[in-house]
PDB file of N, CA and C in Angstrom:
ATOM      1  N   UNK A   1      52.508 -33.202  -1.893  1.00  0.00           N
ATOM      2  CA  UNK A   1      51.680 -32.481  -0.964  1.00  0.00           C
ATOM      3  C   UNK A   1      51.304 -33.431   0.173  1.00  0.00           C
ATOM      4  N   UNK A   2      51.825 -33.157   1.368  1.00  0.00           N
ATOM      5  CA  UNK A   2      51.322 -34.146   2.746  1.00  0.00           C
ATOM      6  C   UNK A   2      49.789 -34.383   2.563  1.00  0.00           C
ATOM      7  N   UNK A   3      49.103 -34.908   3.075  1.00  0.00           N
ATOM      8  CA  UNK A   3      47.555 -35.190   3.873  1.00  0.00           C
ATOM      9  C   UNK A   3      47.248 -34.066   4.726  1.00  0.00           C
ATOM     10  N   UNK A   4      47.707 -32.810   5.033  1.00  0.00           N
ATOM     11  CA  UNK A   4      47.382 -32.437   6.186  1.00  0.00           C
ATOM     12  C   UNK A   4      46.956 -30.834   5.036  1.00  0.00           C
ATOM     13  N   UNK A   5      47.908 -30.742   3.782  1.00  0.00           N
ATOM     14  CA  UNK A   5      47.990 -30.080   3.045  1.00  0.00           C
ATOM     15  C   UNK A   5      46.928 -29.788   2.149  1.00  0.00           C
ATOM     16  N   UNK A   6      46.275 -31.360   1.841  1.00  0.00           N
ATOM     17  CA  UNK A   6      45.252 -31.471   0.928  1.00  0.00           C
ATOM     18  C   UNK A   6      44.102 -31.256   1.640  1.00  0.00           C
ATOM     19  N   UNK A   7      44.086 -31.838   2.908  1.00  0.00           N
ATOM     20  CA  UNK A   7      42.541 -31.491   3.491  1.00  0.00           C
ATOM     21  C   UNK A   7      42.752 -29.883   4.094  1.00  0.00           C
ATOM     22  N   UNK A   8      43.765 -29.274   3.733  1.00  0.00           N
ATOM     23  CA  UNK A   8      43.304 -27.848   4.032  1.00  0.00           C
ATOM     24  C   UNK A   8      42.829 -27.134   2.933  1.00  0.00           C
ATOM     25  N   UNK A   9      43.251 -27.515   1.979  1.00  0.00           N
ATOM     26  CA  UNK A   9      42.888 -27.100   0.659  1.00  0.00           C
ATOM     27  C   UNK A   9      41.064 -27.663   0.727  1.00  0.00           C
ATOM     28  N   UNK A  10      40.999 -28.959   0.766  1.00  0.00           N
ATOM     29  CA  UNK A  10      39.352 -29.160   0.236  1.00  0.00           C
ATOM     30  C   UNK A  10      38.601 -28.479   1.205  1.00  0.00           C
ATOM     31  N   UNK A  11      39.117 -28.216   2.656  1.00  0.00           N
ATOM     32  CA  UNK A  11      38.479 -27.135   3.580  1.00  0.00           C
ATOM     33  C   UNK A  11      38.274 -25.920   2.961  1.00  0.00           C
ATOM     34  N   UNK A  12      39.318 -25.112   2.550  1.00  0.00           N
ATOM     35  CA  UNK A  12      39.120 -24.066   1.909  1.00  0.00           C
ATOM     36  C   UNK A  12      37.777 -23.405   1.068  1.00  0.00           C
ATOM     37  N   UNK A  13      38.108 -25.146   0.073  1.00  0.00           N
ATOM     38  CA  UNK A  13      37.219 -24.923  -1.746  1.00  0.00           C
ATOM     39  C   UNK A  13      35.939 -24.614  -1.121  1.00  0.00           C
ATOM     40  N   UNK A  14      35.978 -26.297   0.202  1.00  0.00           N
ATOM     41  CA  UNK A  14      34.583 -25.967   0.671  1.00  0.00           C
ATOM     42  C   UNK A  14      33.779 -25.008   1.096  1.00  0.00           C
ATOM     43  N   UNK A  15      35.226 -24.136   2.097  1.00  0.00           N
ATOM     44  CA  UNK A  15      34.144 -23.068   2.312  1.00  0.00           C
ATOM     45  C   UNK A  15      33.794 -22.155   1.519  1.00  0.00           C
ATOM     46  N   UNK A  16      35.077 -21.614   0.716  1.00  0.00           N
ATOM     47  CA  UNK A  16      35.028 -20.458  -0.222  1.00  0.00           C
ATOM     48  C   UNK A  16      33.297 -20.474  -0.931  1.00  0.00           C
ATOM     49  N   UNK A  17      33.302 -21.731  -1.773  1.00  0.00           N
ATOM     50  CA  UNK A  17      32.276 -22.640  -2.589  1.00  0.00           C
ATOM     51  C   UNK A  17      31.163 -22.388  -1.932  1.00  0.00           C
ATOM     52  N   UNK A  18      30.850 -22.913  -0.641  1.00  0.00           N
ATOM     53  CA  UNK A  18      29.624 -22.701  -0.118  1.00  0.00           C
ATOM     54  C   UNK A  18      29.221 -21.427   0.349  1.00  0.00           C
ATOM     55  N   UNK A  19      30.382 -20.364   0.470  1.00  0.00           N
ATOM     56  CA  UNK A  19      29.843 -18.842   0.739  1.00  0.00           C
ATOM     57  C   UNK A  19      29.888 -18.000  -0.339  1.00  0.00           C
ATOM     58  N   UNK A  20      30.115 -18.634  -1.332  1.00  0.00           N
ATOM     59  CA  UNK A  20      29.971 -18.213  -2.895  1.00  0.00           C
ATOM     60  C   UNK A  20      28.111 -18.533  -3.011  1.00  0.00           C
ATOM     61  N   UNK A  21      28.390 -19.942  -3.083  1.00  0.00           N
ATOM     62  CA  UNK A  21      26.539 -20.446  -2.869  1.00  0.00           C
ATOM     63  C   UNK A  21      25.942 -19.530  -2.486  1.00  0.00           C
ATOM     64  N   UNK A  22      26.121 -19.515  -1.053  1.00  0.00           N
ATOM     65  CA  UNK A  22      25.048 -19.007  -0.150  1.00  0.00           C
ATOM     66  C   UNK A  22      24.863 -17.525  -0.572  1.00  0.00           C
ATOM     67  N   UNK A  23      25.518 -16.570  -0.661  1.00  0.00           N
ATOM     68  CA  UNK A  23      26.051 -15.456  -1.177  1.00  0.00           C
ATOM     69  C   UNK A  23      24.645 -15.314  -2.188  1.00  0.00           C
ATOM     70  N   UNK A  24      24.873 -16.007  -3.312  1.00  0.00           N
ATOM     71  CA  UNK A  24      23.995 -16.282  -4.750  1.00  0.00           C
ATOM     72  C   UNK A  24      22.526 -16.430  -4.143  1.00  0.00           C
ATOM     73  N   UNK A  25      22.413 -17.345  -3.138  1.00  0.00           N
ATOM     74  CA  UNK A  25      21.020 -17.767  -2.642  1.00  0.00           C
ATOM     75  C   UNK A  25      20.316 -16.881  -2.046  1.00  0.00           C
ATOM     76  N   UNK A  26      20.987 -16.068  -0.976  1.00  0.00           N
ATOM     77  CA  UNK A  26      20.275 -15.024  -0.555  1.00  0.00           C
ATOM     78  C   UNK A  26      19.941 -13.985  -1.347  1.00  0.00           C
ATOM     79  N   UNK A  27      20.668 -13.602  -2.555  1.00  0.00           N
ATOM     80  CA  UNK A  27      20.382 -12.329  -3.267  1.00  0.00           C
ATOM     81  C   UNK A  27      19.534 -12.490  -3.600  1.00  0.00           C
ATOM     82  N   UNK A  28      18.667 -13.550  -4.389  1.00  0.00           N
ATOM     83  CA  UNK A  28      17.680 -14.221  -4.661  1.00  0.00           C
ATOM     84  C   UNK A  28      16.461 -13.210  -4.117  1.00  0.00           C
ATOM     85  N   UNK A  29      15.569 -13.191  -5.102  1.00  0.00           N
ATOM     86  CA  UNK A  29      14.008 -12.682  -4.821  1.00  0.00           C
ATOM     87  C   UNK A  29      13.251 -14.024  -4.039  1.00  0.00           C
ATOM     88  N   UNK A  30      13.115 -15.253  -4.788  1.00  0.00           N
ATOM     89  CA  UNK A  30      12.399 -16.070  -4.046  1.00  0.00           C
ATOM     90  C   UNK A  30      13.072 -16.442  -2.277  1.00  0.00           C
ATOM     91  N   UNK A  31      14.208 -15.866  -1.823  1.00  0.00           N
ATOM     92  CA  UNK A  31      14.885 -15.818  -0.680  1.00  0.00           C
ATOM     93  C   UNK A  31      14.112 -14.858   0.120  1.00  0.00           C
ATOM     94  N   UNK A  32      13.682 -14.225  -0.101  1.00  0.00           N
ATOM     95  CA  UNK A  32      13.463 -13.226   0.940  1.00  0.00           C
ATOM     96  C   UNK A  32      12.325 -14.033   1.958  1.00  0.00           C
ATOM     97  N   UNK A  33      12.791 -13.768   3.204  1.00  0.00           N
ATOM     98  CA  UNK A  33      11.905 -14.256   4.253  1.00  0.00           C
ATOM     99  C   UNK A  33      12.360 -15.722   4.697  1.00  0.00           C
ATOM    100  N   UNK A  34      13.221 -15.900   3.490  1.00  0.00           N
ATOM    101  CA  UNK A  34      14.155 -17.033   4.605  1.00  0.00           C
ATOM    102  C   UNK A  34      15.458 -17.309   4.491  1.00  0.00           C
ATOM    103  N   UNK A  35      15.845 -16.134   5.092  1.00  0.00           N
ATOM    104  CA  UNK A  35      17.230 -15.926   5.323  1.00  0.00           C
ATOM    105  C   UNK A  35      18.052 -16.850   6.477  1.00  0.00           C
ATOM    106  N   UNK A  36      16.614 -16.827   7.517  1.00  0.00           N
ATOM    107  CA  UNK A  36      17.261 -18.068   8.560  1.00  0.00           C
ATOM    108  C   UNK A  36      17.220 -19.081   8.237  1.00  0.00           C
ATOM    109  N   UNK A  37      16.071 -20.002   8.043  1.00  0.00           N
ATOM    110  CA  UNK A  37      16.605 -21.479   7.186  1.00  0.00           C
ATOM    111  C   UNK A  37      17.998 -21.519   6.124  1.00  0.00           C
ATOM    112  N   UNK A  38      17.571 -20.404   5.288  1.00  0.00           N
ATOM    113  CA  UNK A  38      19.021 -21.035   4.503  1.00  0.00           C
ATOM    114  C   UNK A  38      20.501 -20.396   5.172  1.00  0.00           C
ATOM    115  N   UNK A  39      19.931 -19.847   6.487  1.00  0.00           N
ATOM    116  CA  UNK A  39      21.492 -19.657   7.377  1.00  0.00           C
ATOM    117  C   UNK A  39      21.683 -20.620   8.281  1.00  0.00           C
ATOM    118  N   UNK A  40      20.731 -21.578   8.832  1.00  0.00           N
ATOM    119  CA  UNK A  40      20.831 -22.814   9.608  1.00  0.00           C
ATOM    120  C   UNK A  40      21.685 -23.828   8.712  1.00  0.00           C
ATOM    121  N   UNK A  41      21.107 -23.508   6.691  1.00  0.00           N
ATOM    122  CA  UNK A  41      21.393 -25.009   6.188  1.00  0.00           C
ATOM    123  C   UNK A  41      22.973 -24.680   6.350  1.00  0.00           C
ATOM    124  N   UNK A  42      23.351 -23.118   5.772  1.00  0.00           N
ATOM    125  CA  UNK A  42      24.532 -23.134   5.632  1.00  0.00           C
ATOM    126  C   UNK A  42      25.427 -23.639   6.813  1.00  0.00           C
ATOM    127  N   UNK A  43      24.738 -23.328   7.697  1.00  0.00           N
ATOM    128  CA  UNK A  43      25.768 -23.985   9.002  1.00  0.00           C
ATOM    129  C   UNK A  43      26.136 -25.196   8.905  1.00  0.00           C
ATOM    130  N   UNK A  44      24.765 -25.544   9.018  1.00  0.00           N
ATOM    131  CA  UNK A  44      24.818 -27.293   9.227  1.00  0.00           C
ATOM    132  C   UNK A  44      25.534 -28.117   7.705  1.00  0.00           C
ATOM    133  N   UNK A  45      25.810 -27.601   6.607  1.00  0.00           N
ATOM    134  CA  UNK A  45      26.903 -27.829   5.716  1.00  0.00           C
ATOM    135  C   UNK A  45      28.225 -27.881   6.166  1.00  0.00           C
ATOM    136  N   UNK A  46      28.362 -26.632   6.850  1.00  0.00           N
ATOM    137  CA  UNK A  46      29.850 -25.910   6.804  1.00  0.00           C
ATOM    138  C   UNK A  46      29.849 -27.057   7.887  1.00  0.00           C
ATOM    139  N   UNK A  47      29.369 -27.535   9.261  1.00  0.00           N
ATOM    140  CA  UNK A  47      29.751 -28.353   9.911  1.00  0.00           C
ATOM    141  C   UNK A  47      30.210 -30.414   9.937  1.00  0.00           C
ATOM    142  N   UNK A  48      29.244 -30.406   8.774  1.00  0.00           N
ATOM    143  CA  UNK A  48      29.216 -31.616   8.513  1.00  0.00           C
ATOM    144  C   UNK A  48      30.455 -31.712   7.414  1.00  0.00           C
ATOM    145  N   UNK A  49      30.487 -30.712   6.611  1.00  0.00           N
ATOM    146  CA  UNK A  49      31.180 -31.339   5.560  1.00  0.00           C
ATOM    147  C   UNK A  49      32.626 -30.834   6.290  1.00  0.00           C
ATOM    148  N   UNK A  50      33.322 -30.327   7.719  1.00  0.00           N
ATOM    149  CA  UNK A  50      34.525 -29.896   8.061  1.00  0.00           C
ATOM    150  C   UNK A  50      34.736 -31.204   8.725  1.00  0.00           C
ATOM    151  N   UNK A  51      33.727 -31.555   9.201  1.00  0.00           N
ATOM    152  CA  UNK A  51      33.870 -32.913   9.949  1.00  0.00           C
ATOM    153  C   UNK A  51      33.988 -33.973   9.112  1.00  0.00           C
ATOM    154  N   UNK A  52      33.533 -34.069   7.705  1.00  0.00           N
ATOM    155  CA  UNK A  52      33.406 -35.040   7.070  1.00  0.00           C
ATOM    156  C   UNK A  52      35.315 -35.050   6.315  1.00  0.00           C
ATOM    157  N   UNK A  53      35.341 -33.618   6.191  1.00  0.00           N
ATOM    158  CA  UNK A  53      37.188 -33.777   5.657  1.00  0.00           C
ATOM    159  C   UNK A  53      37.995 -33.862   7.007  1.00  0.00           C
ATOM    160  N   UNK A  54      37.887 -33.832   7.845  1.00  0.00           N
ATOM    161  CA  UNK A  54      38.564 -34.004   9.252  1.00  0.00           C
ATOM    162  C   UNK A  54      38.833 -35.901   9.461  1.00  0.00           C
ATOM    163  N   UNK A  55      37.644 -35.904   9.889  1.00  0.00           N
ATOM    164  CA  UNK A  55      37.596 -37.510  10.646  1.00  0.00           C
ATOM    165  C   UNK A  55      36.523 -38.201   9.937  1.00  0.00           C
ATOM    166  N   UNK A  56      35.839 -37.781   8.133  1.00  0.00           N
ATOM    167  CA  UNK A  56      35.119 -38.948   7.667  1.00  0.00           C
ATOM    168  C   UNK A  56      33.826 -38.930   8.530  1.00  0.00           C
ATOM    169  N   UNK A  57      32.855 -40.342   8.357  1.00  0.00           N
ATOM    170  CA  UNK A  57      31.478 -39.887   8.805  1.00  0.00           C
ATOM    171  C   UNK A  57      31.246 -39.749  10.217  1.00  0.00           C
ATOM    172  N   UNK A  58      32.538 -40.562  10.844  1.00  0.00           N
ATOM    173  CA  UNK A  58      32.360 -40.214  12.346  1.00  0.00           C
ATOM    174  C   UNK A  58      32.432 -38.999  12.923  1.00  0.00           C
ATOM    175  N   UNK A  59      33.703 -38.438  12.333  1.00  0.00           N
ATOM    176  CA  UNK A  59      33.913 -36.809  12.687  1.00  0.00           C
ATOM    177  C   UNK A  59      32.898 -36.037  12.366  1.00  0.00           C
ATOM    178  N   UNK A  60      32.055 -36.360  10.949  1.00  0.00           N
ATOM    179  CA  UNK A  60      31.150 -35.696  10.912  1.00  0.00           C
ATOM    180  C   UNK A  60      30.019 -35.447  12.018  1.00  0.00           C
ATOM    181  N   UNK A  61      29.620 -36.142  12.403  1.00  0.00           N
ATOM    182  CA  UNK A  61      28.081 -37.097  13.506  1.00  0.00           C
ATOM    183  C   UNK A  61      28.811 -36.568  14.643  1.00  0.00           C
ATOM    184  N   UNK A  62      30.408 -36.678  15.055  1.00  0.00           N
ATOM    185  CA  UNK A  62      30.997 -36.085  16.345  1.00  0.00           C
ATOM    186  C   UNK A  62      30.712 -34.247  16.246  1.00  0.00           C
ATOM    187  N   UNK A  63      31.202 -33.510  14.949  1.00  0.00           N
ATOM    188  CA  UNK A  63      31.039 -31.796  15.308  1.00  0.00           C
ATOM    189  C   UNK A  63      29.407 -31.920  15.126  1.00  0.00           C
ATOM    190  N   UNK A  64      28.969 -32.247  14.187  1.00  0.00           N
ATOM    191  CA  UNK A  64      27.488 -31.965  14.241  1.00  0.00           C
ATOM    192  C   UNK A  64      26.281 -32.221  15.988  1.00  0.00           C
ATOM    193  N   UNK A  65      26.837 -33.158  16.488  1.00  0.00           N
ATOM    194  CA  UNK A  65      26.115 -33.381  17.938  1.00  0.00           C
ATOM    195  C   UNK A  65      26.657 -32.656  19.007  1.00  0.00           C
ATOM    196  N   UNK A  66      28.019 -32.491  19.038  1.00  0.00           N
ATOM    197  CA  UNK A  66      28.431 -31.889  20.252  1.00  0.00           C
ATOM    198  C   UNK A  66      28.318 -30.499  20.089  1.00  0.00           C
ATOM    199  N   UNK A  67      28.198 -29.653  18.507  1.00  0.00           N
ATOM    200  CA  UNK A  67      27.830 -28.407  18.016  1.00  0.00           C
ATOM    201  C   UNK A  67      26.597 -28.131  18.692  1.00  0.00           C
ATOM    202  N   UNK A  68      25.577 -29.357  18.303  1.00  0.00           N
ATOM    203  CA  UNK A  68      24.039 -29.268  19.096  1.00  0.00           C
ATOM    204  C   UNK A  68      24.239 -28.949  20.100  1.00  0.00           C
ATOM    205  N   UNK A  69      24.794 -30.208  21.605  1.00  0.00           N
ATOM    206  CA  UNK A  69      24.966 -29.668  22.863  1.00  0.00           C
ATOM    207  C   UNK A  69      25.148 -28.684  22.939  1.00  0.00           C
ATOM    208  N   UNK A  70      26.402 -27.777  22.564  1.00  0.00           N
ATOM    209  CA  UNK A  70      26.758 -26.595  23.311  1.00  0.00           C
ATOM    210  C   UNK A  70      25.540 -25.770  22.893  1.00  0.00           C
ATOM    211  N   UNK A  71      24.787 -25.594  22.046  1.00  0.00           N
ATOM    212  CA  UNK A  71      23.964 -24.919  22.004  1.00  0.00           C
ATOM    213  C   UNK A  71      22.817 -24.885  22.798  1.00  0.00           C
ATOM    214  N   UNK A  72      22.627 -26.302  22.634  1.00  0.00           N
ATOM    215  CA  UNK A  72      21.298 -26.485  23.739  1.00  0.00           C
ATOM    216  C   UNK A  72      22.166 -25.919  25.312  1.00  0.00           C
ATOM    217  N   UNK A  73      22.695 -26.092  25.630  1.00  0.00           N
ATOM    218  CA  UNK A  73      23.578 -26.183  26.815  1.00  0.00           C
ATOM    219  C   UNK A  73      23.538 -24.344  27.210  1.00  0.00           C
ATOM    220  N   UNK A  74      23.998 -23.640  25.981  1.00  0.00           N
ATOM    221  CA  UNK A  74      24.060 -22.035  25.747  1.00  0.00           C
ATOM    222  C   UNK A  74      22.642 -21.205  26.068  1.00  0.00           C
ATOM    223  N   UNK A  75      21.740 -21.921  25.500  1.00  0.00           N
ATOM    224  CA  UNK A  75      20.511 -21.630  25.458  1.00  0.00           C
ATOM    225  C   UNK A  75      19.665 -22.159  27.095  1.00  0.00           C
ATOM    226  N   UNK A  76      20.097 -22.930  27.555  1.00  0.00           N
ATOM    227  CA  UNK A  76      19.515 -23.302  28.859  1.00  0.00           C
ATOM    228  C   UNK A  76      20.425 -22.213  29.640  1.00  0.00           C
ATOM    229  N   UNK A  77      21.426 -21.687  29.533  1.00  0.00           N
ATOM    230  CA  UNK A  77      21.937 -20.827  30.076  1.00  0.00           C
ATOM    231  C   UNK A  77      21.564 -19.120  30.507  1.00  0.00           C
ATOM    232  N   UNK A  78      21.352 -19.021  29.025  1.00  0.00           N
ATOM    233  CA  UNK A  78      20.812 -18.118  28.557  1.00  0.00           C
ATOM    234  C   UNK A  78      19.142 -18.087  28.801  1.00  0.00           C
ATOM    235  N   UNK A  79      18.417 -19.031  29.051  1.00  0.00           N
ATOM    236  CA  UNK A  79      17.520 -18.647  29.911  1.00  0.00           C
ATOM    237  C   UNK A  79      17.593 -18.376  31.248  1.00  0.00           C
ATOM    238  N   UNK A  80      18.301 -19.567  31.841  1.00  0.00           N
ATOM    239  CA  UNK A  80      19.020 -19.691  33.552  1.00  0.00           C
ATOM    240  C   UNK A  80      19.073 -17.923  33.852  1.00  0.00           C
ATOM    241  N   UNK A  81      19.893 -17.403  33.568  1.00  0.00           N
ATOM    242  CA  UNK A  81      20.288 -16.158  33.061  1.00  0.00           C
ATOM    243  C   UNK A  81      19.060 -14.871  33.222  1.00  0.00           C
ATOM    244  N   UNK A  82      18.248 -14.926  32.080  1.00  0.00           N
ATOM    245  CA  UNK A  82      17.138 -14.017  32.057  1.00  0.00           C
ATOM    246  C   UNK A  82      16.234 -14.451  32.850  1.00  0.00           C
ATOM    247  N   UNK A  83      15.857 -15.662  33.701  1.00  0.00           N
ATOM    248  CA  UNK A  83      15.214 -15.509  34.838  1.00  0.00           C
ATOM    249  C   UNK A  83      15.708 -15.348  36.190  1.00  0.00           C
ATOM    250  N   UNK A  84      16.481 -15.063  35.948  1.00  0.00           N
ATOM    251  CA  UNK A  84      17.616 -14.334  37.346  1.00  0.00           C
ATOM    252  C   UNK A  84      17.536 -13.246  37.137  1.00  0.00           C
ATOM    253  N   UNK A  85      17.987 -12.832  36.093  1.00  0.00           N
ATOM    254  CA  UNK A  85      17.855 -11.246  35.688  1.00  0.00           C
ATOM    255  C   UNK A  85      16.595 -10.447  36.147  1.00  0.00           C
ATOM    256  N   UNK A  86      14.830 -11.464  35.705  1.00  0.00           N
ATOM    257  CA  UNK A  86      13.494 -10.745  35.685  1.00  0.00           C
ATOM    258  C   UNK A  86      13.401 -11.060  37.380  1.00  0.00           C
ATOM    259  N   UNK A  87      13.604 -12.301  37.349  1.00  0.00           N
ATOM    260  CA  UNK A  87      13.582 -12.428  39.242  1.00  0.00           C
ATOM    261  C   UNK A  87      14.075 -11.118  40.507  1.00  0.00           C
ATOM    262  N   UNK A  88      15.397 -10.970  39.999  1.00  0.00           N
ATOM    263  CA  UNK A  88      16.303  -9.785  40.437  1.00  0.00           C
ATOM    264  C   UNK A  88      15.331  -8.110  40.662  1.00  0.00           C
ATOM    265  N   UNK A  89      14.932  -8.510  39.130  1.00  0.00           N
ATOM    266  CA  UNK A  89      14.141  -6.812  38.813  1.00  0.00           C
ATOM    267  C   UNK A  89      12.924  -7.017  39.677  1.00  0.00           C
ATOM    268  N   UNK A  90      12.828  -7.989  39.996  1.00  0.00           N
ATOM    269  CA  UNK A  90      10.842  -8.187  40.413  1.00  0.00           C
ATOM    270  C   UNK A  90      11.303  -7.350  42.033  1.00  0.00           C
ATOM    271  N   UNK A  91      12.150  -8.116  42.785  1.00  0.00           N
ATOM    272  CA  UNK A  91      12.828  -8.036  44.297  1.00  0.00           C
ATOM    273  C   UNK A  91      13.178  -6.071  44.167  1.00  0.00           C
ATOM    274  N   UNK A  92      13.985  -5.736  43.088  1.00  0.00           N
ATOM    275  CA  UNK A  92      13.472  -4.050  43.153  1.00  0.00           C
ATOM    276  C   UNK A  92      12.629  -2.644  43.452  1.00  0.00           C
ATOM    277  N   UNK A  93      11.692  -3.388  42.667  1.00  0.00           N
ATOM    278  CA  UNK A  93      10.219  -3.193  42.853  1.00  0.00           C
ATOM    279  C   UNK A  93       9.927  -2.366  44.163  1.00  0.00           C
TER     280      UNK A  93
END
């Protein structure tokens, strides 16, 4: 089996595995009401540990930060955005 073969496979287990987890966690009674934390953790798993079978701890620290940026980046947008939008509506008026 190449290297390219095996880390698609531990990609796989991983994810299958952790949306098996998560799956289990939310059904959960003591879950209710935090569905978003344990949907942030799941992210931030699924990202670290794709990065961690990719490129090891660097790859990891590389998807996990630049994942951040685009978000922060999305979200400054996405305000940029809705105050253009309320600005726009005000000039209607």
């Amino acid at each position: 089996m190449t290297k390219d073969a095996a880390q698609f496979l531990i990609f796989m287990a991983m994810l299958l595995g952790s949306a098996f987890i998560g799956g289990l966690a939310i059904d959960q009674r003591w879950a209710r009401g935090l569905e978003i934390p344990i949907g942030f953790g799941w992210v931030f798993l699924i990202l670290v540990s794709t990065g961690f079978i990719i490129g090891g701890k660097q790859g990891a620290k590389a998807l996990l930060s630049s994942t951040l940026l685009m978000w922060t980046l999305a979200a400054i947008g996405a305000l940029l955005i809705a105050w253009l939008a309320i600005a726009g509506a005000g000039h209607s008026l």
